[in-house]
N, C-alpha and C. Protein backbone atom coordinates (compact mmCIF):
# COMPACT_ATOMS: atom_id res chain seq x y z
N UNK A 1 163.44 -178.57 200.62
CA UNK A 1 164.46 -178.68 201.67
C UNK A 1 165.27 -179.96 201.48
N UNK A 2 166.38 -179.72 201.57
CA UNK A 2 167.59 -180.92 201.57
C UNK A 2 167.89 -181.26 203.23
N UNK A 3 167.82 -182.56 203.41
CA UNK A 3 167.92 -183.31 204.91
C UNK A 3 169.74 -183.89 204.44
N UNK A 4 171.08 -182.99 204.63
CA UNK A 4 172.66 -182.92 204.53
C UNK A 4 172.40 -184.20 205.14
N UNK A 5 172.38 -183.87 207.00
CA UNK A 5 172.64 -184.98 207.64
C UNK A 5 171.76 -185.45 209.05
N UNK A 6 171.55 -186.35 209.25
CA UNK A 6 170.60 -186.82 210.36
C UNK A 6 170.92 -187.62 211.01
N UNK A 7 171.09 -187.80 212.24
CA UNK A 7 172.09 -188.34 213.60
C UNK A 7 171.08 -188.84 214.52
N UNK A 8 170.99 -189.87 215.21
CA UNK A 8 170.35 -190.32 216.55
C UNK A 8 170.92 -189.57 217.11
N UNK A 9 170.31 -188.88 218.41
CA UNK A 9 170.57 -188.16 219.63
C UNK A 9 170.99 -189.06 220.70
N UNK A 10 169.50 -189.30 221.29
CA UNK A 10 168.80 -190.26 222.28
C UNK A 10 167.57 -189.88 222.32
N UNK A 11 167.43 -191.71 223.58
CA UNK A 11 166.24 -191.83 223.46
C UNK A 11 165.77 -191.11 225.38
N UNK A 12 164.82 -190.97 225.56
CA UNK A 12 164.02 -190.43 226.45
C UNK A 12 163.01 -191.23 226.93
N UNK A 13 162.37 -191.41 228.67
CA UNK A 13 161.75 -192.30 229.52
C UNK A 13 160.49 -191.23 229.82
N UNK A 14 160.66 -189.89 229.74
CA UNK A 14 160.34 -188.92 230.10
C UNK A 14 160.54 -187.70 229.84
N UNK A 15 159.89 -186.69 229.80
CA UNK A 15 159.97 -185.40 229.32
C UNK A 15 161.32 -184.49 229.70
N UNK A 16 161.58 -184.58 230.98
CA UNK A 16 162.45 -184.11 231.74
C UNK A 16 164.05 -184.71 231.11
N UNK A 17 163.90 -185.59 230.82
CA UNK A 17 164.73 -186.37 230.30
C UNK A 17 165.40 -186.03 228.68
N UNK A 18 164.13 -185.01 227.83
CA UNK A 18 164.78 -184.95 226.58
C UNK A 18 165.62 -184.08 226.43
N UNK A 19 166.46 -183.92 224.87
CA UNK A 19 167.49 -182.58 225.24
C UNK A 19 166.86 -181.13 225.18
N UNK A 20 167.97 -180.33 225.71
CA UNK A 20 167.58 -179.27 225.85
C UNK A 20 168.41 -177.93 224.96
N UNK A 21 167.28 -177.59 224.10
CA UNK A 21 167.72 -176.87 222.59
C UNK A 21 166.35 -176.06 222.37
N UNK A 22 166.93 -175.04 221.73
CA UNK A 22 165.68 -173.88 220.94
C UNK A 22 165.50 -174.11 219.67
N UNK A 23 165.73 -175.10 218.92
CA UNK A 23 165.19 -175.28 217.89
C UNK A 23 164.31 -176.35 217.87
N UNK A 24 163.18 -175.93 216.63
CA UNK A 24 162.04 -176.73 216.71
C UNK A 24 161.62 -178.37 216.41
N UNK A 25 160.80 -178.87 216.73
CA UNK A 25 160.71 -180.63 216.58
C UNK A 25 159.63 -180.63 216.01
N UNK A 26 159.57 -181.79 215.13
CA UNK A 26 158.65 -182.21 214.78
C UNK A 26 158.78 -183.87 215.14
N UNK A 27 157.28 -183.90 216.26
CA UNK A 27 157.13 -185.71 216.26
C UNK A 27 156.11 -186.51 215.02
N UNK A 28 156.52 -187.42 215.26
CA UNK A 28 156.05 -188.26 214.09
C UNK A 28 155.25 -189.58 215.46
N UNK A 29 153.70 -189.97 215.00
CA UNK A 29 152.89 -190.62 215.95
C UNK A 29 151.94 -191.41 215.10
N UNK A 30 152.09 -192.55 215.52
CA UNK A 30 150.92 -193.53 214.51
C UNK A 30 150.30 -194.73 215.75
N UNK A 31 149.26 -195.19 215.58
CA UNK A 31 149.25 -196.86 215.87
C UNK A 31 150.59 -197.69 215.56
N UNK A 32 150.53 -198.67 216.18
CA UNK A 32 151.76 -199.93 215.77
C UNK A 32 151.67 -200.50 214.44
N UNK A 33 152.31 -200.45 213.66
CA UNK A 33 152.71 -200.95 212.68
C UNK A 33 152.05 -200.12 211.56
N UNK A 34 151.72 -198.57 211.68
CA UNK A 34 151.60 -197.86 210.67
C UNK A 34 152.88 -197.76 209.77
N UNK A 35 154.18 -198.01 210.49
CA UNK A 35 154.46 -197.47 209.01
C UNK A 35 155.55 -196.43 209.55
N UNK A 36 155.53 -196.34 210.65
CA UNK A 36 156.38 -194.57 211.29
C UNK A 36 157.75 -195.13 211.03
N UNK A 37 158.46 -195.74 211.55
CA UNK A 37 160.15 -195.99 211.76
C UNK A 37 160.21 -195.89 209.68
N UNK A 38 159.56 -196.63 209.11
CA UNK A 38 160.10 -196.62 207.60
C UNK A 38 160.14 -195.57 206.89
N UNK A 39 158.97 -194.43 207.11
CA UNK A 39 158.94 -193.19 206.84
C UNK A 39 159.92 -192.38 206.98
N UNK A 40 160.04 -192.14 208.47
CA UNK A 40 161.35 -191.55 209.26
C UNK A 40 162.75 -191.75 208.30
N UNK A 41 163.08 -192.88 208.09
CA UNK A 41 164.10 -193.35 207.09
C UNK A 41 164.20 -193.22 205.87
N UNK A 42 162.83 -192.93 205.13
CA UNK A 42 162.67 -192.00 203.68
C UNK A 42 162.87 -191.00 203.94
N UNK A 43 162.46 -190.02 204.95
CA UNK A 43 162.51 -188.49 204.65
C UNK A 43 163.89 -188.48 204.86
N UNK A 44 164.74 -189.25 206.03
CA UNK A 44 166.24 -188.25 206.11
C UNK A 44 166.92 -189.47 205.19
N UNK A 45 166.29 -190.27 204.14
CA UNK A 45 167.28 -190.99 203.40
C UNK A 45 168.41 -191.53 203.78
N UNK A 46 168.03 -192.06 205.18
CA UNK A 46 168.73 -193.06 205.79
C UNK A 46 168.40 -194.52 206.15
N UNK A 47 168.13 -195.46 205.87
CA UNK A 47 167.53 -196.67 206.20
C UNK A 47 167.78 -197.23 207.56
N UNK A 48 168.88 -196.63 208.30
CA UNK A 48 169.15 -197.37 209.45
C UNK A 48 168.53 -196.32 210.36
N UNK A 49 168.85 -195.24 210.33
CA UNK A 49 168.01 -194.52 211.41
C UNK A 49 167.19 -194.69 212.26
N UNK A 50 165.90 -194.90 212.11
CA UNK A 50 164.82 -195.48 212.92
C UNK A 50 164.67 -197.01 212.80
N UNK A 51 164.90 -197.46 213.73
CA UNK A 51 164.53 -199.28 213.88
C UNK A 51 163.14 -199.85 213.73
N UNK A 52 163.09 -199.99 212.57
CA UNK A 52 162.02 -200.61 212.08
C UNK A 52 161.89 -202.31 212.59
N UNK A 53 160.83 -202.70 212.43
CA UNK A 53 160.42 -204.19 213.17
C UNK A 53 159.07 -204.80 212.60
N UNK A 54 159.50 -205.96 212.55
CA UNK A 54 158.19 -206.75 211.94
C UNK A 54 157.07 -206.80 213.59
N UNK A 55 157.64 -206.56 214.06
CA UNK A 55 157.08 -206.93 215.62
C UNK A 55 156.02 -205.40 216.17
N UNK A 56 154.64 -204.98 216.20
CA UNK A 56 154.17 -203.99 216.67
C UNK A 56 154.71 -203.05 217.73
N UNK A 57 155.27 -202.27 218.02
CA UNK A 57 154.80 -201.44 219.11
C UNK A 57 156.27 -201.44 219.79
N UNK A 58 157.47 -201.26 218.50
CA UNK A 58 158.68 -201.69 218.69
C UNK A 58 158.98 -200.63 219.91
N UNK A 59 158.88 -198.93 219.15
CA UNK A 59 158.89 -197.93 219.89
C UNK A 59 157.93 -197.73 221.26
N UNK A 60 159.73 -197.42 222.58
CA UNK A 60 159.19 -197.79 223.81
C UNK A 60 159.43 -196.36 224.76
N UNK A 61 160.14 -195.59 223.85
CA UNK A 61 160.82 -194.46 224.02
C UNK A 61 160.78 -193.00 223.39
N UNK A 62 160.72 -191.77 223.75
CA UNK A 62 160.76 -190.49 222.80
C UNK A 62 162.60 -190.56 222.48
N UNK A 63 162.32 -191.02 220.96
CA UNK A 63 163.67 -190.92 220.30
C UNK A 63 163.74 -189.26 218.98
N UNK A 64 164.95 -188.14 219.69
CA UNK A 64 165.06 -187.51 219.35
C UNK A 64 166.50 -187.87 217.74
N UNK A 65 166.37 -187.36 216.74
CA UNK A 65 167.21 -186.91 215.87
C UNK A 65 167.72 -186.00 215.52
N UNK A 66 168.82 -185.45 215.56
CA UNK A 66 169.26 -184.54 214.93
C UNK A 66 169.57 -184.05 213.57
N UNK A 67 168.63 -183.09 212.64
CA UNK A 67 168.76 -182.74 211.21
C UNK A 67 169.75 -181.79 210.66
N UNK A 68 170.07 -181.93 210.03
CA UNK A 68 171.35 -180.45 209.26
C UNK A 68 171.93 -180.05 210.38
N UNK A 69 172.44 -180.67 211.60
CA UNK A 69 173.55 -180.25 212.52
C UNK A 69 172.55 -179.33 213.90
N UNK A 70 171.15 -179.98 213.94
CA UNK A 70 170.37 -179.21 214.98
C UNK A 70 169.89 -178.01 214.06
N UNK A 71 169.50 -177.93 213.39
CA UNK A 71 168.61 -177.05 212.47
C UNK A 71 166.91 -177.14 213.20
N UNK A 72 167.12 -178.36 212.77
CA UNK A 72 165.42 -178.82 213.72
C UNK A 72 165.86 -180.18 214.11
N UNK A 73 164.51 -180.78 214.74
CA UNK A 73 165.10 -182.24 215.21
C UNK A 73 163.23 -183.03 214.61
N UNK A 74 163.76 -184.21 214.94
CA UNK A 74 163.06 -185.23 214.55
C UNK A 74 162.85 -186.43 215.48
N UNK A 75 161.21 -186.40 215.83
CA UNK A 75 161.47 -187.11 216.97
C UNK A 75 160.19 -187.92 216.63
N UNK A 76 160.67 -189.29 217.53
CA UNK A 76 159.88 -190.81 217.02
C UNK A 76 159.52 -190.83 218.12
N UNK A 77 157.89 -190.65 218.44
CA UNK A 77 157.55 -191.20 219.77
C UNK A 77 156.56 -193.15 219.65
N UNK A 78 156.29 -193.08 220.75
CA UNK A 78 155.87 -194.65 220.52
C UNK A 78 154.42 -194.17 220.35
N UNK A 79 154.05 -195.28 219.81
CA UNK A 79 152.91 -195.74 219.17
C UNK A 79 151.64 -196.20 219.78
N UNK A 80 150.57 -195.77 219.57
CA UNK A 80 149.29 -195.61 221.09
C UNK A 80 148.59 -197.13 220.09
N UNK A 81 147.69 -197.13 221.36
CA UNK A 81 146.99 -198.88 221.01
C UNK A 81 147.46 -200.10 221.15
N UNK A 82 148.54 -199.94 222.21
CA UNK A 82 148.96 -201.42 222.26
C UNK A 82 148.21 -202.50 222.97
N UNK A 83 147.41 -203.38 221.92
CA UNK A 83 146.52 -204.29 222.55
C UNK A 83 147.30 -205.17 223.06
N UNK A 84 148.91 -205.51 222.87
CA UNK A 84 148.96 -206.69 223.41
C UNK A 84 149.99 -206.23 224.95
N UNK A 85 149.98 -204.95 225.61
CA UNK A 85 150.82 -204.58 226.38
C UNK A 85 149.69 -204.82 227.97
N UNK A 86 150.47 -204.85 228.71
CA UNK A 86 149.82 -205.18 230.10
C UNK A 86 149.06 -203.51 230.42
N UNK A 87 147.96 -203.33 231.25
CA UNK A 87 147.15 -202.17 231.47
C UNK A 87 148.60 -200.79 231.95
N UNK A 88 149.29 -201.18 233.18
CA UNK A 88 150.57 -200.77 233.59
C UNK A 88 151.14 -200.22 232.45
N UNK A 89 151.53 -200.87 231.58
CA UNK A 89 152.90 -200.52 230.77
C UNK A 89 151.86 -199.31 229.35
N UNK A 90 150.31 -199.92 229.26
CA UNK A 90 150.34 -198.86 228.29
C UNK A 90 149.99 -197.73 229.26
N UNK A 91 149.55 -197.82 230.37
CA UNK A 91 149.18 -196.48 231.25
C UNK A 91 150.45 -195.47 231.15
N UNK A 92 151.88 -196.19 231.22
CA UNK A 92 152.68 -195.62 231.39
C UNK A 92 153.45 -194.74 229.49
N UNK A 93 152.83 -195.60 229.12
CA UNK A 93 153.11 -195.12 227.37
C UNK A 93 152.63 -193.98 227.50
N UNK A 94 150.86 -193.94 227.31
CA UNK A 94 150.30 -192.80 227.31
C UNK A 94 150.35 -191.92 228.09
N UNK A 95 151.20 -192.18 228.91
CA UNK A 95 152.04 -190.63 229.61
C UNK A 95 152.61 -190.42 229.32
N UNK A 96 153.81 -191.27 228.93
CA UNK A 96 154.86 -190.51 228.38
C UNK A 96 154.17 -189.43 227.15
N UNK A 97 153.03 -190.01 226.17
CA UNK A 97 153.40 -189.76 225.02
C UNK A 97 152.52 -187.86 225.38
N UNK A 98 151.09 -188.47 226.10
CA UNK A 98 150.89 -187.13 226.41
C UNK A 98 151.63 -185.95 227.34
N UNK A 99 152.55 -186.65 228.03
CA UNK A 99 153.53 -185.18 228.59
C UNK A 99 154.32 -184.28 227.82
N UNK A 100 155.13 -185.06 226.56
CA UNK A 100 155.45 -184.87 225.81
C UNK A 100 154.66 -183.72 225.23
N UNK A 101 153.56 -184.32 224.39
CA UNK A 101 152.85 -183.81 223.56
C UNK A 101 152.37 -182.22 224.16
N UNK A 102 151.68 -182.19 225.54
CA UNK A 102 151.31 -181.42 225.97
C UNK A 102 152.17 -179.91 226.61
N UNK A 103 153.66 -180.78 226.97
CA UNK A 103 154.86 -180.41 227.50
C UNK A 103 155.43 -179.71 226.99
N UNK A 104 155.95 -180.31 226.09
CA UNK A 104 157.19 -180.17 225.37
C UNK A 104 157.43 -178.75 224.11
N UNK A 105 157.67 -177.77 225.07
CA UNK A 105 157.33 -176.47 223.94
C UNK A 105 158.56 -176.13 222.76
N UNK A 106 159.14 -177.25 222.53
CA UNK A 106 160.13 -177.25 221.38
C UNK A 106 158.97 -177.78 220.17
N UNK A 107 158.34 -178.49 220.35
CA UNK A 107 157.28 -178.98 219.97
C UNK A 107 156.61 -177.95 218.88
N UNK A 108 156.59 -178.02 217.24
CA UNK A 108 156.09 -177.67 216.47
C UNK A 108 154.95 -177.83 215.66
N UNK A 109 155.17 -179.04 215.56
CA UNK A 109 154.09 -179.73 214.96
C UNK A 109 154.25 -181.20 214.79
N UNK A 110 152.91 -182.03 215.11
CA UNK A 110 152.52 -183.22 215.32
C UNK A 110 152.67 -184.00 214.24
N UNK A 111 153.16 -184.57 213.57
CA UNK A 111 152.34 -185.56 212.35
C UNK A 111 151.64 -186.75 212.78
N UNK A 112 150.27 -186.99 212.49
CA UNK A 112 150.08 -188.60 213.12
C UNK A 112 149.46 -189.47 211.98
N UNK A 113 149.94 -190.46 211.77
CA UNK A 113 150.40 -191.24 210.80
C UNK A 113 149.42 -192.28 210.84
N UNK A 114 148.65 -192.73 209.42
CA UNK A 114 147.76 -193.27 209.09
C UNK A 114 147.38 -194.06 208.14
N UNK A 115 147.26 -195.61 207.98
CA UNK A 115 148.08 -196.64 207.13
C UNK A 115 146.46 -196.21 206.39
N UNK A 116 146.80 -195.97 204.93
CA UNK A 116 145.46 -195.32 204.03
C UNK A 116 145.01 -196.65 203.74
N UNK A 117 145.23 -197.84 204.13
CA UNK A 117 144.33 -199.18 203.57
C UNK A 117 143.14 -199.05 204.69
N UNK A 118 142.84 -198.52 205.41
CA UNK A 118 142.31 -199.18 206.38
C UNK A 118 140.64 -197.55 206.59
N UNK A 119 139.59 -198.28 206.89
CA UNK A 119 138.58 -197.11 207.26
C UNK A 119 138.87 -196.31 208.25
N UNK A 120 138.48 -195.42 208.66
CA UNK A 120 138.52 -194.34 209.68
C UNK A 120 138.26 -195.17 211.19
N UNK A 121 139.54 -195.30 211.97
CA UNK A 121 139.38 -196.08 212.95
C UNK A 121 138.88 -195.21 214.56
N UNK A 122 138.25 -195.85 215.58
CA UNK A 122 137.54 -194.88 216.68
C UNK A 122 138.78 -194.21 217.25
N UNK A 123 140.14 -195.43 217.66
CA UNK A 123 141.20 -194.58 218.29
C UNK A 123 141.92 -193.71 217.48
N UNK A 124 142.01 -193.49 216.56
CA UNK A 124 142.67 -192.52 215.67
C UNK A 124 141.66 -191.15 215.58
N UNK A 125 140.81 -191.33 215.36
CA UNK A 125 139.75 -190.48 215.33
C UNK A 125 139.84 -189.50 216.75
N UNK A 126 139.66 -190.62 218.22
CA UNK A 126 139.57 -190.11 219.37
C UNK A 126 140.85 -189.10 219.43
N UNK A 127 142.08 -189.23 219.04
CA UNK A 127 143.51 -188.58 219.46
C UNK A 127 143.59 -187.76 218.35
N UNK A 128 143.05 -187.60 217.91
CA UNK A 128 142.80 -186.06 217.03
C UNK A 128 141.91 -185.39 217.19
N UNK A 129 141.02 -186.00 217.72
CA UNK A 129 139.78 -184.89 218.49
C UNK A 129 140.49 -184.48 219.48
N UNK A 130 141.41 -185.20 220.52
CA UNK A 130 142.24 -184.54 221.70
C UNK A 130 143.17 -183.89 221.27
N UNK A 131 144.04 -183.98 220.31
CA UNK A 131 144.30 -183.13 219.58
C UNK A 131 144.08 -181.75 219.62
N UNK A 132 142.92 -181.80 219.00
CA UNK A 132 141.98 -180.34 218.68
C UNK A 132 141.98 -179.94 220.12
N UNK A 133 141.51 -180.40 220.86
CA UNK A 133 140.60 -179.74 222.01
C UNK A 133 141.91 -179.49 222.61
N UNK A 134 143.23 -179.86 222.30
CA UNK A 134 144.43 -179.48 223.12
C UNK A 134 145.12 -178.69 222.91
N UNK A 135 144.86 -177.57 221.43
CA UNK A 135 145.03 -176.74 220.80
C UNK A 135 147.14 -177.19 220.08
N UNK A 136 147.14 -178.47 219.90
CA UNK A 136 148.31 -178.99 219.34
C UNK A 136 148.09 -178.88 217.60
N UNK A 137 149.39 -178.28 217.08
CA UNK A 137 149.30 -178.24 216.10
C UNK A 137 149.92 -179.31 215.31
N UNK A 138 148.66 -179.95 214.13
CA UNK A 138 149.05 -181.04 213.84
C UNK A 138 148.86 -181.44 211.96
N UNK A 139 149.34 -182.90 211.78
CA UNK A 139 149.09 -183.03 210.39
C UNK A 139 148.96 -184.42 209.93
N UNK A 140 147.81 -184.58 209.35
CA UNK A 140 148.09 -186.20 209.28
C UNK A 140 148.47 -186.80 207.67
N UNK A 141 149.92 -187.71 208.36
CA UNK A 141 150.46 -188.46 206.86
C UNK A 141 149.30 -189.78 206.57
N UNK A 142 149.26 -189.86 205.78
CA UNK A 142 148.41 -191.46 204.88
C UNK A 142 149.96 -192.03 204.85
N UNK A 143 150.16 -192.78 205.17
CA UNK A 143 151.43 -194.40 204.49
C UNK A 143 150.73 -195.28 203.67
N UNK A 144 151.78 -195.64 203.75
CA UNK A 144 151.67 -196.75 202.69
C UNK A 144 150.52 -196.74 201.43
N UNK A 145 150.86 -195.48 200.63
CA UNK A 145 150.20 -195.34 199.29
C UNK A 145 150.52 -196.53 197.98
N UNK A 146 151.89 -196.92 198.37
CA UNK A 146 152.17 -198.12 197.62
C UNK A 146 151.20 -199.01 197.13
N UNK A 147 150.69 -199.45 198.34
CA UNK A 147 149.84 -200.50 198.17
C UNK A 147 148.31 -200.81 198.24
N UNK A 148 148.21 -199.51 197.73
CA UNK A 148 146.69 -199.42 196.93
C UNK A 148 147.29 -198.98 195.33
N UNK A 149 145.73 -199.06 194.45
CA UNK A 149 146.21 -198.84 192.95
C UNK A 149 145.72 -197.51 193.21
N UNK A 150 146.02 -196.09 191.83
CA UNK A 150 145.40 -195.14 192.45
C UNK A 150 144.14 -194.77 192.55
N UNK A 151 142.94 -195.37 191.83
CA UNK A 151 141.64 -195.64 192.21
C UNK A 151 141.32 -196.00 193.72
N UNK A 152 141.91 -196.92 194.09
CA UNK A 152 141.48 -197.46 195.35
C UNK A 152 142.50 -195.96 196.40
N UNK A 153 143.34 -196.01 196.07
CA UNK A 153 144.04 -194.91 197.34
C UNK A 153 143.10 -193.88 197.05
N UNK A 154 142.57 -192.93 195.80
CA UNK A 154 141.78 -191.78 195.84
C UNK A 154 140.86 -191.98 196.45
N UNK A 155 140.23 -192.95 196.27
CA UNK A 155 139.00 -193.70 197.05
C UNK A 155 138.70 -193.50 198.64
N UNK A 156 139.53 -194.50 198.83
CA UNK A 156 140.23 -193.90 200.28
C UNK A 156 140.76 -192.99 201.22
N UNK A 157 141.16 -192.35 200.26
CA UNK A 157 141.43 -190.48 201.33
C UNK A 157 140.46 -189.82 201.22
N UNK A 158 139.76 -189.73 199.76
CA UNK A 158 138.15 -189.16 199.86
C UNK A 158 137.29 -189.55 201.39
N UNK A 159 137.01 -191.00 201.12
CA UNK A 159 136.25 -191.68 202.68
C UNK A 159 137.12 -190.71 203.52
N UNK A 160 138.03 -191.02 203.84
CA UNK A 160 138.86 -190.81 205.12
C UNK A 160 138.48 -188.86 205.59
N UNK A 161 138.94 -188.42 204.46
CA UNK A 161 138.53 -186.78 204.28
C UNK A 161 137.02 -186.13 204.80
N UNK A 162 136.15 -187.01 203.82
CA UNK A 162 135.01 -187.25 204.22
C UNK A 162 134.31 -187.28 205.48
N UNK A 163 135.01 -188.79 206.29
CA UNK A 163 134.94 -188.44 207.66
C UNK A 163 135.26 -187.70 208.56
N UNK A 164 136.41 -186.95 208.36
CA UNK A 164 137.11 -185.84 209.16
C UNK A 164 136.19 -184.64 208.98
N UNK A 165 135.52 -184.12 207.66
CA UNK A 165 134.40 -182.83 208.39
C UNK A 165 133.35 -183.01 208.41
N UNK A 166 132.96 -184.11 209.04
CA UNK A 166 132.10 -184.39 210.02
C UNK A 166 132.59 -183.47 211.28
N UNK A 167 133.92 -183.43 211.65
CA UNK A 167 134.59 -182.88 212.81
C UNK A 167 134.81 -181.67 212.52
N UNK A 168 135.72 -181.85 211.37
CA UNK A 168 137.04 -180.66 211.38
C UNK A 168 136.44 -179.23 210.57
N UNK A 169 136.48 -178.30 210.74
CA UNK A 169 136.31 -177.43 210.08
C UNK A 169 137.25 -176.09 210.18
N UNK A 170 138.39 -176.03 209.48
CA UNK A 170 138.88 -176.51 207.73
C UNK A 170 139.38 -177.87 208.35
N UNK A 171 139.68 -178.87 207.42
CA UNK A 171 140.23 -179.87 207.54
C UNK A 171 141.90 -180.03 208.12
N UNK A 172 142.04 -180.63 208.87
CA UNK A 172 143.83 -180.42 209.33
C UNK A 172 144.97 -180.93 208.17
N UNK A 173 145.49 -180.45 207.51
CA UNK A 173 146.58 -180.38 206.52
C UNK A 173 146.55 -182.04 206.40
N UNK A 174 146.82 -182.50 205.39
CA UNK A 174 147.46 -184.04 205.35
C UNK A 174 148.14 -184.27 203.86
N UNK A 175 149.16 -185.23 204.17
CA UNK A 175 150.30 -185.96 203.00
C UNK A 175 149.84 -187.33 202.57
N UNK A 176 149.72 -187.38 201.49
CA UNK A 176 149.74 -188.99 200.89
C UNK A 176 151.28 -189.62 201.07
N UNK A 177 151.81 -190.61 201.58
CA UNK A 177 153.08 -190.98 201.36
C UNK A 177 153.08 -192.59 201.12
N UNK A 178 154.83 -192.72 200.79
CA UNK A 178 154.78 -194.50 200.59
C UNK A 178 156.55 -194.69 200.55
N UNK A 179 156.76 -195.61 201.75
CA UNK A 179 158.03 -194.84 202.34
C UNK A 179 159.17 -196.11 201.02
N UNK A 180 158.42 -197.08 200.49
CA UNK A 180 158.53 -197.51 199.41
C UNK A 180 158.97 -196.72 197.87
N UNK A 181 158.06 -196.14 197.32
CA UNK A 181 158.11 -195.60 196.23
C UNK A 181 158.82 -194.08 196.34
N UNK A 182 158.71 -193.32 198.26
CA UNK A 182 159.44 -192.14 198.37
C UNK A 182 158.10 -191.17 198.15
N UNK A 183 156.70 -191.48 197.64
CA UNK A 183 155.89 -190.53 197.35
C UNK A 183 155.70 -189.67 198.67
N UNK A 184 155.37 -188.45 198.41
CA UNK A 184 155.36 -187.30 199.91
C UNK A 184 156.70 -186.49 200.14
N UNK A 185 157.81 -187.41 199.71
CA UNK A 185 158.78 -187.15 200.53
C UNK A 185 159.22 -185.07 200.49
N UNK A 186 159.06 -184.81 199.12
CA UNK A 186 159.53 -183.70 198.79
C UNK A 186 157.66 -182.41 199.51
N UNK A 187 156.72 -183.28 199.45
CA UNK A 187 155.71 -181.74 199.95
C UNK A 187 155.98 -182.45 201.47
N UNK A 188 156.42 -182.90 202.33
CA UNK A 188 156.39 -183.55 203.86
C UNK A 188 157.63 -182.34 204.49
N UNK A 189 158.67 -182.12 203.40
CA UNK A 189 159.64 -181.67 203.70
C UNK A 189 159.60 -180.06 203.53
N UNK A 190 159.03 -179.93 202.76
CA UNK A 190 158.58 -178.34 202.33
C UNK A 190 157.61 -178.02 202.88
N UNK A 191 156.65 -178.66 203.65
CA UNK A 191 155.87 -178.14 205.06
C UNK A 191 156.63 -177.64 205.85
N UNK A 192 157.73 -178.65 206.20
CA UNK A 192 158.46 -178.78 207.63
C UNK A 192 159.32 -177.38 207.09
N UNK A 193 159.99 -177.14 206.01
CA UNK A 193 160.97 -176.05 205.63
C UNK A 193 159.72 -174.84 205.88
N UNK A 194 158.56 -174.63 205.34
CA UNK A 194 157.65 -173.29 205.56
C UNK A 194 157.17 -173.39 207.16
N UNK A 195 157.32 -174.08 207.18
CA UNK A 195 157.30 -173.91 209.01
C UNK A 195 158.32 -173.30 210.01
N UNK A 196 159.03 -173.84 209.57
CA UNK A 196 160.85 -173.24 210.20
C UNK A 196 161.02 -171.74 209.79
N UNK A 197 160.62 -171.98 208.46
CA UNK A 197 161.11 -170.34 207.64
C UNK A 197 160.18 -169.18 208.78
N UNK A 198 158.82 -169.65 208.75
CA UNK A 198 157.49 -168.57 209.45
C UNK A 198 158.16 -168.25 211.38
N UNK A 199 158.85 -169.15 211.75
CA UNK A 199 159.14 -168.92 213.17
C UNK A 199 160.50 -168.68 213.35
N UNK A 200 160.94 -168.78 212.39
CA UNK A 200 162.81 -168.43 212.43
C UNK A 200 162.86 -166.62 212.36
């Protein structure tokens, strides 16, 4: 699949609030500083698109995109785990993000995004078990493949894989990516195209 052109919409406080269209979305969901806004900007090969930040937990908002003229859309929600946010403000995150999630029947499929340096963490783990039990259909990207060698990255998705069927049985789809080198970009996109094709 070729991404012509990709447009900010807006951004959204609330569900009620996003636009209103019959074609399908795919959100993109990580911890803070996985890696999501840079990704976003590899796949539609735009660098400005999503506002990337040295600063965690930039995303405060469900920010919708528009792909190939509303073909599908592309949407950046914020980022769960904010240790450094007041109890209030993440109470109010994780609503937004679960109304959305639970809500939102434009809603295709999940990606939730997972920096491959790091072991199998409890909150990542926990929101894919809710996940499951929420019957959301989902997929998890690895980032930042860059910066392992490929010994150590094989290494690492093995563990990571490993731990998941403990749970999962079949395992939930997942992408190696590296929003650096562009790796993923072409099987991330040809999911999203056999997905569209099966419900169109």
């Amino acid at each position: 699949m070729d991404i012509k052109s990709a447009a900010y919409l807006k951004s959204s406080a609330f569900i009620h609030q996003c636009p209103e269209h019959n074609s399908p979305e795919y959100a993109f969901i990580g911890r803070s500083n996985v890696g999501k806004s840079s990704l976003i900007n590899m796949l539609t090969g735009n660098k400005k698109l999503a506002k990337t930040s040295a600063t965690p937990g930039k995303t405060l908002l469900i920010n919708h995109f528009l792909i190939n003229g509303g073909q599908w859309y592309l949407v950046d929600l914020p980022g769960y785990g904010f240790a450094k946010r007041s109890k209030t403000e993440r109470q109010k995150l994780e609503n937004m993000i679960s109304g959305y999630i639970l809500q939102r029947r434009q809603l295709v499929n999940l990606f939730v995004l997972i920096d491959c340096r790091h072991a199998p963490q409890q909150i990542d783990l926990e929101f894919l078990q809710w996940l499951g039990e929420s019957n959301i259909p989902f997929s998890i990207v690895f980032t930042k493949a860059d910066k392992l060698s490929k010994q150590a990255l094989a290494k690492s998705i093995d563990a990571y894989l490993q731990r998941l069927a403990e749970d999962w049985e079949p395992l939930p789809p997942h992408f190696i990516t590296s929003a650096e080198t562009r790796q993923g970009r072409d099987e991330l996109l040809d999911y999203i195209d056999s997905i569209n094709a099966s419900i169109s």
